[in-house]
PDB file of N, CA and C in Angstrom:
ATOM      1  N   UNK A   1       0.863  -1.170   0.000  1.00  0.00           N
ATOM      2  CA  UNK A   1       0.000   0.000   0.000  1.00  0.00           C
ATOM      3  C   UNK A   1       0.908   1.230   0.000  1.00  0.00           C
ATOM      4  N   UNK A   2       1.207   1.805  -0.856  1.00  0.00           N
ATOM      5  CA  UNK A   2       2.235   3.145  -0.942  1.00  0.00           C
ATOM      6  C   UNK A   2       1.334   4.097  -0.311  1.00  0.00           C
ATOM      7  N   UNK A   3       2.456   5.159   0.322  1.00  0.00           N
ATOM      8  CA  UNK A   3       2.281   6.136   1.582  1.00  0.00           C
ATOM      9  C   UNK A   3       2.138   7.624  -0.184  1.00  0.00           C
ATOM     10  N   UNK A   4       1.301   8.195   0.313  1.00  0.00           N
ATOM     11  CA  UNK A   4       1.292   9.264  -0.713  1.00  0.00           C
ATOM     12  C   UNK A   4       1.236  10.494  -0.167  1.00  0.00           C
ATOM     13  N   UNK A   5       1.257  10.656   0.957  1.00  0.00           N
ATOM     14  CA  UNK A   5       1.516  11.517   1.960  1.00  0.00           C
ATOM     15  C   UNK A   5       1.678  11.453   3.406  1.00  0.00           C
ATOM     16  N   UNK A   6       2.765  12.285   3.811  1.00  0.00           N
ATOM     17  CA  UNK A   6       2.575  11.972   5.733  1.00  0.00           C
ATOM     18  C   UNK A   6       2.779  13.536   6.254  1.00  0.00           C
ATOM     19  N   UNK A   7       2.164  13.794   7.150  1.00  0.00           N
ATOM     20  CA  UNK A   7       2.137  15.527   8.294  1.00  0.00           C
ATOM     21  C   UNK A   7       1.799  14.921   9.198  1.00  0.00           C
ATOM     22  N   UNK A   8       2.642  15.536   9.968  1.00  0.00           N
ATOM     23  CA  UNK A   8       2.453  15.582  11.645  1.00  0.00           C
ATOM     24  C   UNK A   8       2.158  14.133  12.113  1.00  0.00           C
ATOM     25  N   UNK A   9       2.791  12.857  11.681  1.00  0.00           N
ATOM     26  CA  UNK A   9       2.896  12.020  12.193  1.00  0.00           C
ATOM     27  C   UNK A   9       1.910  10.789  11.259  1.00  0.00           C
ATOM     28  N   UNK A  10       1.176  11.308  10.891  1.00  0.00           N
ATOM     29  CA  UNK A  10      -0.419  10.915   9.726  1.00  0.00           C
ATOM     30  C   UNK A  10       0.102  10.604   8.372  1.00  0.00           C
ATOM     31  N   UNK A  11      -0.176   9.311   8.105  1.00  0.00           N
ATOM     32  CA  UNK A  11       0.325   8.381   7.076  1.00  0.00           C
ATOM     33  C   UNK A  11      -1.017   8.646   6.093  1.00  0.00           C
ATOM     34  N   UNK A  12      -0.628   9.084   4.999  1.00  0.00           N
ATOM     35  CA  UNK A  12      -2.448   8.781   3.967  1.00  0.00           C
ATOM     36  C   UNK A  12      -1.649   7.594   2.789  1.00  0.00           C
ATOM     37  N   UNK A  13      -2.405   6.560   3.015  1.00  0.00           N
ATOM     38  CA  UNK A  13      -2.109   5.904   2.041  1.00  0.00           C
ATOM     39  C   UNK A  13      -3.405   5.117   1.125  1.00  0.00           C
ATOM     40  N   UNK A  14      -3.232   4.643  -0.128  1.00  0.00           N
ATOM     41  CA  UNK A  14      -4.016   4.066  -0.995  1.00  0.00           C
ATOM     42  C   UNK A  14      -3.619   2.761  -1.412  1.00  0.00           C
ATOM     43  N   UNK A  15      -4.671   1.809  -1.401  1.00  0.00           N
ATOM     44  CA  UNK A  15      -4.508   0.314  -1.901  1.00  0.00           C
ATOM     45  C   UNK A  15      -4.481   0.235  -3.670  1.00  0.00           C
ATOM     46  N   UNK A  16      -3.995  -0.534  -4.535  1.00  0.00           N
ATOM     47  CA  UNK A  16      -3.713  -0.958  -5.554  1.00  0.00           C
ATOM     48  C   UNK A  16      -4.936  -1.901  -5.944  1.00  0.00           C
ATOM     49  N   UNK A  17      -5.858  -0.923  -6.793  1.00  0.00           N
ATOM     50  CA  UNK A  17      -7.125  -1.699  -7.169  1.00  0.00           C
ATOM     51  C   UNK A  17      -8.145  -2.072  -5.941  1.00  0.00           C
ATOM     52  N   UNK A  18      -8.150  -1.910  -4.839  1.00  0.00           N
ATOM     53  CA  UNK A  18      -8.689  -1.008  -3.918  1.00  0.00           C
ATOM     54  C   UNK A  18     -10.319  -1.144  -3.964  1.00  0.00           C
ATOM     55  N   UNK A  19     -11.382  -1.200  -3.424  1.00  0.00           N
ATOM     56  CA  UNK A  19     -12.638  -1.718  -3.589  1.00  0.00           C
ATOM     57  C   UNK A  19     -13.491  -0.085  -3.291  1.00  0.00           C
ATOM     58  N   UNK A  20     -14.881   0.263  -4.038  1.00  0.00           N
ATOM     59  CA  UNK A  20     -15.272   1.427  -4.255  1.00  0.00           C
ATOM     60  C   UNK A  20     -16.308   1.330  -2.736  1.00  0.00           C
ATOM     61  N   UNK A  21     -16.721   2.399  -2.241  1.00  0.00           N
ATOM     62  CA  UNK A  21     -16.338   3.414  -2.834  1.00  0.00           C
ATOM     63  C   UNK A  21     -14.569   4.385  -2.817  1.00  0.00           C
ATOM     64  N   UNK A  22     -14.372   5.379  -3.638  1.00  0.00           N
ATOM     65  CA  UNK A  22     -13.545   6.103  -3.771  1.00  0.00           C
ATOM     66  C   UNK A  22     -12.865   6.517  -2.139  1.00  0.00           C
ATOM     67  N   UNK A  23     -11.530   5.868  -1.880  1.00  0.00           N
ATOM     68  CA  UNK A  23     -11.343   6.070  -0.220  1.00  0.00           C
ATOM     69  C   UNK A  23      -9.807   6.019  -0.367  1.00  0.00           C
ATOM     70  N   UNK A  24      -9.212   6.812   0.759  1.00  0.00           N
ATOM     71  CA  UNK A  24      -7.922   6.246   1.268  1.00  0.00           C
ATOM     72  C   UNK A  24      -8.028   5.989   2.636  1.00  0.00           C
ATOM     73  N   UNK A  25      -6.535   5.488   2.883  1.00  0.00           N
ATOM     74  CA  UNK A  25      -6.090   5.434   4.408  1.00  0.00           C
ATOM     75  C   UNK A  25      -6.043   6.289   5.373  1.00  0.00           C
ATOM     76  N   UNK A  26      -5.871   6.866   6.209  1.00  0.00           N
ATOM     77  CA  UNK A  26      -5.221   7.635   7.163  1.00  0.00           C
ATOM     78  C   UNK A  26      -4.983   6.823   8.299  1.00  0.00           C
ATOM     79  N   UNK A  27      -3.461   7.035   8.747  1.00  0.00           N
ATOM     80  CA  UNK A  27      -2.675   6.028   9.925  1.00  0.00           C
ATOM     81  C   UNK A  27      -2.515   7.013  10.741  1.00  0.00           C
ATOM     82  N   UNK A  28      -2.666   7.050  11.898  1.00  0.00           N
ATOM     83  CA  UNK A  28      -1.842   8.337  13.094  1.00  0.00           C
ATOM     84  C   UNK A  28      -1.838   6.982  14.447  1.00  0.00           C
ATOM     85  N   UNK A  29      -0.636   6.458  14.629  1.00  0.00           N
ATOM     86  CA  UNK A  29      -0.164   6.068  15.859  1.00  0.00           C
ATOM     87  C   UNK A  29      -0.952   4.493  15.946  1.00  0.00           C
ATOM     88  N   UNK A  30      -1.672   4.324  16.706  1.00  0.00           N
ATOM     89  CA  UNK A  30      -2.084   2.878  16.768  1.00  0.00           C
ATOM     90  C   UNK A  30      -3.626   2.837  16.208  1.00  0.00           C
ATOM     91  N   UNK A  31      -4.253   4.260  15.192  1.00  0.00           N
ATOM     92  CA  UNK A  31      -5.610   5.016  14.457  1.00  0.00           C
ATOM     93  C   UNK A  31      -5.258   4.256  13.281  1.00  0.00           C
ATOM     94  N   UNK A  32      -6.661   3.571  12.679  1.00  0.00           N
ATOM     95  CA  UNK A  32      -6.495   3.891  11.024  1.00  0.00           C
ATOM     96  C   UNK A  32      -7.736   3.874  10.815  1.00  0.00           C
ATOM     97  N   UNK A  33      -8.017   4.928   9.986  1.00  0.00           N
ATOM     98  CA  UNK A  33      -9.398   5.542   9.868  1.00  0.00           C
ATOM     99  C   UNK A  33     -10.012   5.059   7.974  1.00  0.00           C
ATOM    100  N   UNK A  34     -10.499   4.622   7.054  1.00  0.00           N
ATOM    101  CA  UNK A  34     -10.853   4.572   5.894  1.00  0.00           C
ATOM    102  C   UNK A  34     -11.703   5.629   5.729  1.00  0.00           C
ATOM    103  N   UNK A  35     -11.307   6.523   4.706  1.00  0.00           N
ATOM    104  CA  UNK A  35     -12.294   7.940   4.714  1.00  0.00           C
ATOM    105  C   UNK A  35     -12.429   7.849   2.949  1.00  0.00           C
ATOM    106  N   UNK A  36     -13.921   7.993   2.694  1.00  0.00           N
ATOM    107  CA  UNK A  36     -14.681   8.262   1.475  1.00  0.00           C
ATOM    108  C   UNK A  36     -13.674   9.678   0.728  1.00  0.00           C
ATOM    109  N   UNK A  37     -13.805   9.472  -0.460  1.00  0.00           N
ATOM    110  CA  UNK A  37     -13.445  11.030  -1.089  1.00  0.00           C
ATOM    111  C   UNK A  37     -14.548  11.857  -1.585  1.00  0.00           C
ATOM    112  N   UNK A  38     -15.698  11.375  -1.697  1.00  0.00           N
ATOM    113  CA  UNK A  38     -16.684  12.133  -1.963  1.00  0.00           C
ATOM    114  C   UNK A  38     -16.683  13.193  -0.716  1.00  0.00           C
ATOM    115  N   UNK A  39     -17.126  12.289   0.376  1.00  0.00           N
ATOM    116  CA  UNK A  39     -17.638  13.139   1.373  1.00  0.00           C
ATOM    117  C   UNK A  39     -16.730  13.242   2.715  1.00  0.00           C
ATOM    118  N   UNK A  40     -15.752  12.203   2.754  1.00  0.00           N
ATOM    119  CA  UNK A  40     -14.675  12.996   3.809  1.00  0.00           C
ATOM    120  C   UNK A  40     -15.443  12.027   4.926  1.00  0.00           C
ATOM    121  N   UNK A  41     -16.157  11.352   4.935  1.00  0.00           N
ATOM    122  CA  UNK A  41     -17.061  10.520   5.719  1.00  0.00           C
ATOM    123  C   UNK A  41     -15.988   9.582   6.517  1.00  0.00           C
ATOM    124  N   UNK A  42     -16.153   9.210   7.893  1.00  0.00           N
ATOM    125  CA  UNK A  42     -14.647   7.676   7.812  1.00  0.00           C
ATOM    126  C   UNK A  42     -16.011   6.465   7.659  1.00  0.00           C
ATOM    127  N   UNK A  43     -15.831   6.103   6.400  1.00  0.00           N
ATOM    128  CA  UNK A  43     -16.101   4.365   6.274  1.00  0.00           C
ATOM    129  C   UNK A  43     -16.148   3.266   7.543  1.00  0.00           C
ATOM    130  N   UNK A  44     -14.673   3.112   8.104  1.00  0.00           N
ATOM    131  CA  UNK A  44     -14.310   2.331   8.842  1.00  0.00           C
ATOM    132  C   UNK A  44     -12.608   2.753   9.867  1.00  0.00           C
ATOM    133  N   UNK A  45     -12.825   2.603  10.731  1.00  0.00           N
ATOM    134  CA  UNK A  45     -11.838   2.975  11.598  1.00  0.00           C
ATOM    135  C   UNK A  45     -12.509   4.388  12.662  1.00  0.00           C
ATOM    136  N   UNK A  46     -11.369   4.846  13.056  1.00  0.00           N
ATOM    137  CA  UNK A  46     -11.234   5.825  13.732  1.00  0.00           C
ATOM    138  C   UNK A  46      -9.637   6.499  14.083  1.00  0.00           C
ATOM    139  N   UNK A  47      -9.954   8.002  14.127  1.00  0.00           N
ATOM    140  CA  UNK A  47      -8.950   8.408  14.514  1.00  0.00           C
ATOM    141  C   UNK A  47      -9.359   9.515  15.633  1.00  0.00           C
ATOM    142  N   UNK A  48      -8.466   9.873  16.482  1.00  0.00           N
ATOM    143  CA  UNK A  48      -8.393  10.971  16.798  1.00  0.00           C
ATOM    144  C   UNK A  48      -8.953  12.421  16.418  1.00  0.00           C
ATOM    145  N   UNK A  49      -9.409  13.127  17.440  1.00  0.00           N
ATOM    146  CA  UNK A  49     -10.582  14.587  16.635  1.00  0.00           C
ATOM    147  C   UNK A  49      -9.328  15.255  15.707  1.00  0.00           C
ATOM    148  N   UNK A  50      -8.048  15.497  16.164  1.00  0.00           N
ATOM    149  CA  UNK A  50      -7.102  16.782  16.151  1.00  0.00           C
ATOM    150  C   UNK A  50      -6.926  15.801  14.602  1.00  0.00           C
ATOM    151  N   UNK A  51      -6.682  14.618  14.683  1.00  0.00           N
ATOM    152  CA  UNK A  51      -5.863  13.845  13.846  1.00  0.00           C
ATOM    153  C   UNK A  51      -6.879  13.975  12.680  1.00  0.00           C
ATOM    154  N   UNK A  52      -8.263  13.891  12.721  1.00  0.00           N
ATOM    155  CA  UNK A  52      -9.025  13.876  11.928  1.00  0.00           C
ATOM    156  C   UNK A  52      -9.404  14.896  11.235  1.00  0.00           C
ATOM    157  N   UNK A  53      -9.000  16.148  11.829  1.00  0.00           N
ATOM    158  CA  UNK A  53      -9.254  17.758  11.633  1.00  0.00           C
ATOM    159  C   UNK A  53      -8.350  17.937  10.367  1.00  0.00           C
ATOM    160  N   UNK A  54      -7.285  17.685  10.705  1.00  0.00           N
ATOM    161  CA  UNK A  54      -6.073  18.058  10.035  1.00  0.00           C
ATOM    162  C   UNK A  54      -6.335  17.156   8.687  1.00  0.00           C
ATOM    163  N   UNK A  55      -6.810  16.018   8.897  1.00  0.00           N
ATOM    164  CA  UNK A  55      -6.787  15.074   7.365  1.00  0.00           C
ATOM    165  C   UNK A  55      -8.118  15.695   6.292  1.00  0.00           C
ATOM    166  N   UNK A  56      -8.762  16.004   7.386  1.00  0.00           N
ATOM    167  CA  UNK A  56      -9.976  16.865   6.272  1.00  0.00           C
ATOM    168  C   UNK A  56      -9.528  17.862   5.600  1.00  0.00           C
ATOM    169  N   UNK A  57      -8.757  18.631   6.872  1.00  0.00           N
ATOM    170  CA  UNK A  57      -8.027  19.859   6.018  1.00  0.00           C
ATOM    171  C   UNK A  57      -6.994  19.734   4.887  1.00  0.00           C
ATOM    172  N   UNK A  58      -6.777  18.819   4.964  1.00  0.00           N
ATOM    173  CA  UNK A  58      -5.580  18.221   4.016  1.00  0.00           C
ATOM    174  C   UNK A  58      -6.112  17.599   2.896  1.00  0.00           C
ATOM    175  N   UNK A  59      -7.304  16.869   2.707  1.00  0.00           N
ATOM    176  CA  UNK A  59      -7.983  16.587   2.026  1.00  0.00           C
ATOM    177  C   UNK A  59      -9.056  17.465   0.869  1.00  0.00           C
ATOM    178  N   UNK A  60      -9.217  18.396   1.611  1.00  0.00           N
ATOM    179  CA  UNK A  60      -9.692  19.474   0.782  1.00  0.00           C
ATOM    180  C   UNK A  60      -9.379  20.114   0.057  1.00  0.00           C
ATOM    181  N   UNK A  61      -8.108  20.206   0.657  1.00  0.00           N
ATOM    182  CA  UNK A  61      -6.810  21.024  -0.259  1.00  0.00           C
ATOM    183  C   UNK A  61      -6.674  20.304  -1.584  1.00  0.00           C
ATOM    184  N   UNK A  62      -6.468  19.102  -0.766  1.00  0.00           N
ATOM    185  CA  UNK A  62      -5.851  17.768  -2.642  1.00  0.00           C
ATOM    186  C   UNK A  62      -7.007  17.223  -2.883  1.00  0.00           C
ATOM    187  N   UNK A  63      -7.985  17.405  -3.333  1.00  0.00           N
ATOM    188  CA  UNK A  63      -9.318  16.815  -3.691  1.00  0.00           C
ATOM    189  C   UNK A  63      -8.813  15.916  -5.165  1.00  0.00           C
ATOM    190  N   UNK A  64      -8.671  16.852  -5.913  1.00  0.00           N
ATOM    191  CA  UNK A  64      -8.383  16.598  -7.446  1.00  0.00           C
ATOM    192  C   UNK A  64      -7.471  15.597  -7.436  1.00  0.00           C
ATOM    193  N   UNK A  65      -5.863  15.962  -6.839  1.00  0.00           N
ATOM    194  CA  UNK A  65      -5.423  14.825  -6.683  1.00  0.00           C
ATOM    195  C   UNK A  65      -5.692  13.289  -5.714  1.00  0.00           C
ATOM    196  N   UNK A  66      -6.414  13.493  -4.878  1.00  0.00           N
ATOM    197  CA  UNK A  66      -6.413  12.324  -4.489  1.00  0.00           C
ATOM    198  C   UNK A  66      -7.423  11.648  -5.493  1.00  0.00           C
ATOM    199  N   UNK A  67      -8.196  11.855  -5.972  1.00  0.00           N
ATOM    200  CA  UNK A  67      -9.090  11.531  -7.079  1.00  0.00           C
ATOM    201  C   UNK A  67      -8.402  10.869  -8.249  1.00  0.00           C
ATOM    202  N   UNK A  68      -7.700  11.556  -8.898  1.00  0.00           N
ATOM    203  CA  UNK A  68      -6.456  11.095  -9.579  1.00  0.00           C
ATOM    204  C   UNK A  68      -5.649   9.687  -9.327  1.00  0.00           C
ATOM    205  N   UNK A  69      -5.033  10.199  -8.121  1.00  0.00           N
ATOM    206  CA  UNK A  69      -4.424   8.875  -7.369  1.00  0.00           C
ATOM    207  C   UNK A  69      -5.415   7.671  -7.493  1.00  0.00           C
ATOM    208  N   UNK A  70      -6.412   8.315  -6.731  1.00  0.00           N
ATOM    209  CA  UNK A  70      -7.630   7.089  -6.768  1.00  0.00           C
ATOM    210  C   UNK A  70      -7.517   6.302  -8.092  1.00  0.00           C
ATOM    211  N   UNK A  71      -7.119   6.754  -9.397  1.00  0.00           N
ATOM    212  CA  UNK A  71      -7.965   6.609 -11.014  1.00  0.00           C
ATOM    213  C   UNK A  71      -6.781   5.517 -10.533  1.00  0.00           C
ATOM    214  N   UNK A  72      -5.763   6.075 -10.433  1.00  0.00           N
ATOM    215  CA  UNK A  72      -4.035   5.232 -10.578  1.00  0.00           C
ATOM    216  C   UNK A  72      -4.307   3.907  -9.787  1.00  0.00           C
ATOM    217  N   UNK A  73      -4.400   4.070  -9.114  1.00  0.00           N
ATOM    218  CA  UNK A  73      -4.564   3.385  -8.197  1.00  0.00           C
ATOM    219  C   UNK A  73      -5.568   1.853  -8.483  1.00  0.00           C
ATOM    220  N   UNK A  74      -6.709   2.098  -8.934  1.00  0.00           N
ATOM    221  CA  UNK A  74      -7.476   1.447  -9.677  1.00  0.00           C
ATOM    222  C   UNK A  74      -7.144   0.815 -10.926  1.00  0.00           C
ATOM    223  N   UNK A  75      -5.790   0.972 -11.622  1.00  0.00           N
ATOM    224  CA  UNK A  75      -5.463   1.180 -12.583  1.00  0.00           C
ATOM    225  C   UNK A  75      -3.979   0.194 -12.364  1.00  0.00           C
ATOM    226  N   UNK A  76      -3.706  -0.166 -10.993  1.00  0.00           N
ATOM    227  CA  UNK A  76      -2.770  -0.809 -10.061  1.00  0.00           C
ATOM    228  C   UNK A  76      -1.262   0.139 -10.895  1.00  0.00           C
ATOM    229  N   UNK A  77      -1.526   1.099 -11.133  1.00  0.00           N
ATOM    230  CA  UNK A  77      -0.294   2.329 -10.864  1.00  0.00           C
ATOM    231  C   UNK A  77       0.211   3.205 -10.263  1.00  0.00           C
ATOM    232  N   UNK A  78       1.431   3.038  -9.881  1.00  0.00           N
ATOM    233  CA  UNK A  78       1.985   3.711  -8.621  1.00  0.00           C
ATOM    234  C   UNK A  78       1.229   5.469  -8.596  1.00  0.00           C
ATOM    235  N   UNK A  79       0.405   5.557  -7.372  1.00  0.00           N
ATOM    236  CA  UNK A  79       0.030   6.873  -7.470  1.00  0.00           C
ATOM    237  C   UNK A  79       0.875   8.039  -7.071  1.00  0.00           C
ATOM    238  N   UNK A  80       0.808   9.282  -7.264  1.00  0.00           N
ATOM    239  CA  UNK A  80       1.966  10.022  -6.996  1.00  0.00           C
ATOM    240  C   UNK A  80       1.815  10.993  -5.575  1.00  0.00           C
ATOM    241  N   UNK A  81       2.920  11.363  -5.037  1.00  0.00           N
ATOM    242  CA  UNK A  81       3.290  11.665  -4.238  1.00  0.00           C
ATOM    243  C   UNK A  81       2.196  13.175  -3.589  1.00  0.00           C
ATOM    244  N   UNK A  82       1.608  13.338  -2.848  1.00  0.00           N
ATOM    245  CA  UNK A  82       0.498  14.248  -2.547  1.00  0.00           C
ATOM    246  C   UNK A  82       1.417  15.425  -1.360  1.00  0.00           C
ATOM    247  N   UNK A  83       1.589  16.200  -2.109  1.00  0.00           N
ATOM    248  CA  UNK A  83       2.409  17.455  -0.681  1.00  0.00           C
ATOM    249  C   UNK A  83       1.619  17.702   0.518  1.00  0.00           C
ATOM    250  N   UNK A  84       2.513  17.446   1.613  1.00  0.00           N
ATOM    251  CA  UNK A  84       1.439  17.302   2.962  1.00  0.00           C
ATOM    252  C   UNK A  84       1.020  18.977   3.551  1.00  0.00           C
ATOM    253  N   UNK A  85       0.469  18.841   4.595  1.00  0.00           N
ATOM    254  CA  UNK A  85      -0.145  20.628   5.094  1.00  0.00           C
ATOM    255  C   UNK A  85       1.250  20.866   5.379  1.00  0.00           C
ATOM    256  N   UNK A  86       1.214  22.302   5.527  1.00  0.00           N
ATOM    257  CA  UNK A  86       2.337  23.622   5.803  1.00  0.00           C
ATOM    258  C   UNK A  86       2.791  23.375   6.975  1.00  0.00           C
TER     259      UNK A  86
END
């Protein structure tokens, strides 16, 4: 599962052909949360409020690309590297 971004400790990663709906990872510490890209929703898991704040915010930012990634990804091609928050 390649890491396509990490801040402040928070791993976002995506599976290779990967089952819909449209989702990645988020890892923070002994957290792993599965969050929708439509809606930012967590699927499955849990994380932390602060931890979860920050991935939305981060998520909003890269919409397009994680979408992208997503296509790659589906596509079982290495997705590319997503610049983490400031």
């Amino acid at each position: 599962m390649p890491t396509i971004s990490a801040f402040y400790g928070i791993l976002i990663r995506m599976y290779f052909n990967d089952h819909e709906p449209a989702h990645f990872h988020a890892l923070y510490g002994e957290f792993e949360a599965t969050i929708r890209l439509d809606t930012l929703d967590i699927l499955e898991g849990s994380l932390p409020q602060r931890a979860l704040n920050l991935v939305h915010e981060w998520a909003k930012i890269h919409k397009e690309e994680l979408l992208e990634d997503w296509r790659l990804c589906r596509e079982k091609a290495p997705p590319a590297k997503i610049d983490p928050l400031p």
